[in-house]
Protein backbone atom coordinates (compact mmCIF):
# COMPACT_ATOMS: atom_id res chain seq x y z
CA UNK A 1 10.94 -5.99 17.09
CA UNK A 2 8.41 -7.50 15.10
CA UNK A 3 8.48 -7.11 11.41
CA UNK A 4 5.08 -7.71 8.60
CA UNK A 5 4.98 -7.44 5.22
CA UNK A 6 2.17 -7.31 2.94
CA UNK A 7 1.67 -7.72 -0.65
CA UNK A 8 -0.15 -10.05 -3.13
CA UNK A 9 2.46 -12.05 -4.33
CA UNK A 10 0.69 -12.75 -7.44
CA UNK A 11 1.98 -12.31 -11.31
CA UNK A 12 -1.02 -9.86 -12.11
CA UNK A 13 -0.75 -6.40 -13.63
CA UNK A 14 -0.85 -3.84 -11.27
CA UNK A 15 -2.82 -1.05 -10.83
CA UNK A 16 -0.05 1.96 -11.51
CA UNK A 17 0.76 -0.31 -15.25
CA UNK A 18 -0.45 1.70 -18.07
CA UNK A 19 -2.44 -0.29 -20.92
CA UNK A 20 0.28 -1.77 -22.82
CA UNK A 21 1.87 -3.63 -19.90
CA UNK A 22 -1.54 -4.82 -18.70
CA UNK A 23 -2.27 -5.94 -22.02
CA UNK A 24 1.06 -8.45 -21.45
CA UNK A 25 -0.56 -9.80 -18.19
CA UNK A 26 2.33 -11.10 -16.36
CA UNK A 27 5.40 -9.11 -14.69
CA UNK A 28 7.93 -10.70 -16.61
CA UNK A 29 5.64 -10.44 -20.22
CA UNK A 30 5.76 -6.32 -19.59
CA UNK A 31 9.34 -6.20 -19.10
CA UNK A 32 9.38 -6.61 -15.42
CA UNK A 33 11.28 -8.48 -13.38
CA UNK A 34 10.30 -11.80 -11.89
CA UNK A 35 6.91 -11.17 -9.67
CA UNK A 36 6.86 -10.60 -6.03
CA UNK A 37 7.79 -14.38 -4.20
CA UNK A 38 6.38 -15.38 -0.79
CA UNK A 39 8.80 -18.07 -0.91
CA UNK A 40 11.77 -15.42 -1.97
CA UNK A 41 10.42 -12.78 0.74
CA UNK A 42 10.77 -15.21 3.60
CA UNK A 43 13.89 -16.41 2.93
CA UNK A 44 15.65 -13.02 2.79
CA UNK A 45 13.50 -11.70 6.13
CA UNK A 46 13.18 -15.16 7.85
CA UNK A 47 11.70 -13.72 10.84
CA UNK A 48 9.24 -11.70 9.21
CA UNK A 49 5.33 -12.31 9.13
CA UNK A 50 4.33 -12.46 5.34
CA UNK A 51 0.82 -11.39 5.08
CA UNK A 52 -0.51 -12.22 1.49
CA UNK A 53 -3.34 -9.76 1.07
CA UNK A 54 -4.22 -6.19 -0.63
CA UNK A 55 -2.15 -3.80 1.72
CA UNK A 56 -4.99 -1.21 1.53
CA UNK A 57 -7.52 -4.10 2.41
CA UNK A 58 -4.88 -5.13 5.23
CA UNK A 59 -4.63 -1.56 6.48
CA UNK A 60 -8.48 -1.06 7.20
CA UNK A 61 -8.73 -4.28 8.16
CA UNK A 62 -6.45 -5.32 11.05
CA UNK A 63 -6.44 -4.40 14.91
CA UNK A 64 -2.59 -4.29 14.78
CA UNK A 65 -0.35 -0.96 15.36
CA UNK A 66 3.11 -0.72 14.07
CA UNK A 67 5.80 1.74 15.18
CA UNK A 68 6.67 1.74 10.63
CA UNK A 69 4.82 1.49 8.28
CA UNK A 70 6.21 1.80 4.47
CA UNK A 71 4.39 2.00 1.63
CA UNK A 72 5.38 0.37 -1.59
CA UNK A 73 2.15 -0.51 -3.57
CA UNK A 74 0.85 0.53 -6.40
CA UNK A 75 2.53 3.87 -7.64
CA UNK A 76 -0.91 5.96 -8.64
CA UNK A 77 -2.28 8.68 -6.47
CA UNK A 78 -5.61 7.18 -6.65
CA UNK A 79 -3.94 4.07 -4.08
CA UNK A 80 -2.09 6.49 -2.38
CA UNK A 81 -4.71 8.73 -1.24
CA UNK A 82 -6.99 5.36 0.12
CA UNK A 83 -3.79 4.23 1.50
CA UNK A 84 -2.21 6.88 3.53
CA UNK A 85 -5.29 7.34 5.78
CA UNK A 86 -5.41 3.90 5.75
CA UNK A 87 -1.83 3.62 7.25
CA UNK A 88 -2.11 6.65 9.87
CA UNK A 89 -4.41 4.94 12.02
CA UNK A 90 -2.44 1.80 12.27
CA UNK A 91 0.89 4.22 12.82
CA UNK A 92 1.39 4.39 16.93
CA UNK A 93 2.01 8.28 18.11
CA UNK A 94 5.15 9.13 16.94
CA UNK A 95 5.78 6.71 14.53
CA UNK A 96 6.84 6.69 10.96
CA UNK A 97 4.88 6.45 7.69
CA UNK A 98 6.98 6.41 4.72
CA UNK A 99 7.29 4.69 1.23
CA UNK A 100 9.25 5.73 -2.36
CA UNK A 101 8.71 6.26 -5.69
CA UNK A 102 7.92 10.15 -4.23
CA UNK A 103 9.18 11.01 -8.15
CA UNK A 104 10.32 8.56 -11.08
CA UNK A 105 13.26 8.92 -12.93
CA UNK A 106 12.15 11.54 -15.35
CA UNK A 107 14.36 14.73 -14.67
CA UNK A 108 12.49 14.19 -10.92
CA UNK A 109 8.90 14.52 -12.25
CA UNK A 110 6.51 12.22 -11.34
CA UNK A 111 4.00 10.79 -13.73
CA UNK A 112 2.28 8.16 -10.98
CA UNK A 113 1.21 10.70 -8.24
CA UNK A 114 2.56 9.44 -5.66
CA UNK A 115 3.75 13.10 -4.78
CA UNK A 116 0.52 15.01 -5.25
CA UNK A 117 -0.70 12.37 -3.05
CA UNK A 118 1.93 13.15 -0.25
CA UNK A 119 1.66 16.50 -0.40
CA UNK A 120 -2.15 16.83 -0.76
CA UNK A 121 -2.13 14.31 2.67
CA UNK A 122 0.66 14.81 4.43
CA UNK A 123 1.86 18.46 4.07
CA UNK A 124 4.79 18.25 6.59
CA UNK A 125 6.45 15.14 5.21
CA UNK A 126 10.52 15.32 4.17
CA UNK A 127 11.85 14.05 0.84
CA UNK A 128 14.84 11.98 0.93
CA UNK A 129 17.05 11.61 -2.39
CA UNK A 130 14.14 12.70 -4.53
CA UNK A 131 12.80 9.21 -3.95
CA UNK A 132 11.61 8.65 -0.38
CA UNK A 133 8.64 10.68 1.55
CA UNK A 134 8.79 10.50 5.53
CA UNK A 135 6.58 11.85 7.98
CA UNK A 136 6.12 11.58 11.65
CA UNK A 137 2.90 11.10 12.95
């Protein structure tokens, strides 16, 4: 089994902050934990390919197929509804896309999208713990 993960490994904001976190610039200046590590990534998943790149970018972009593919990006329906299609045609028949953050922790409302995006894409997708979408494709 061959295991890739994607992000940008970079102290930026992301898209999903709202203003006053972007106005702080870095991860750990909005309240964040420390950013996403390369070097911290590949030590816990040593035989994983770290890919540092926009996953949406990575999605359209490579020739690859995986059998899983989880999304964990930005938390706004606006990436989610570029990414998903993005993701199904690099998902082989049969496999997997998933990701979290299907609802914050606000009485299990979400304020990022990332369920209208689901459900608006992917009508026949389960919920797991109020927190993690799954479809089969």
């Amino acid at each position: 089994m061959k295991l890739t993960g994607v992000d940008l490994f970079e102290d930026a904001p992301c898209a999903d902050w709202d203003d006053a976190h972007r106005e702080r610039k870095t991860w750990e200046a909005a309240g964040y934990k420390a950013p996403p590590s390369m070097d911290i990534a590949q030590k816990n998943a040593p035989s994983a390919r770290l890919v540092k790149s926009d996953a949406g970018e990575f999605m359209e972009a490579t020739e690859e197929t995986f059998d899983v593919v989880y999304l964990d990006t930005s938390h706004d329906e606006a990436t989610l509804r570029r990414e998903i299609p993005a993701a199904l045609r690099i998902v082989n028949a049969g496999g997997i896309l998933c990701g979290d953050d299907y609802s914050d922790c606000c009485n299990g409302a979400s304020g990022w999208g990332v369920d209208r995006a689901v459900q608006a894409l992917l009508p026949h997708h389960l919920v797991l713990f109020n927190r993690i979408w799954a479809t089969q494709t």
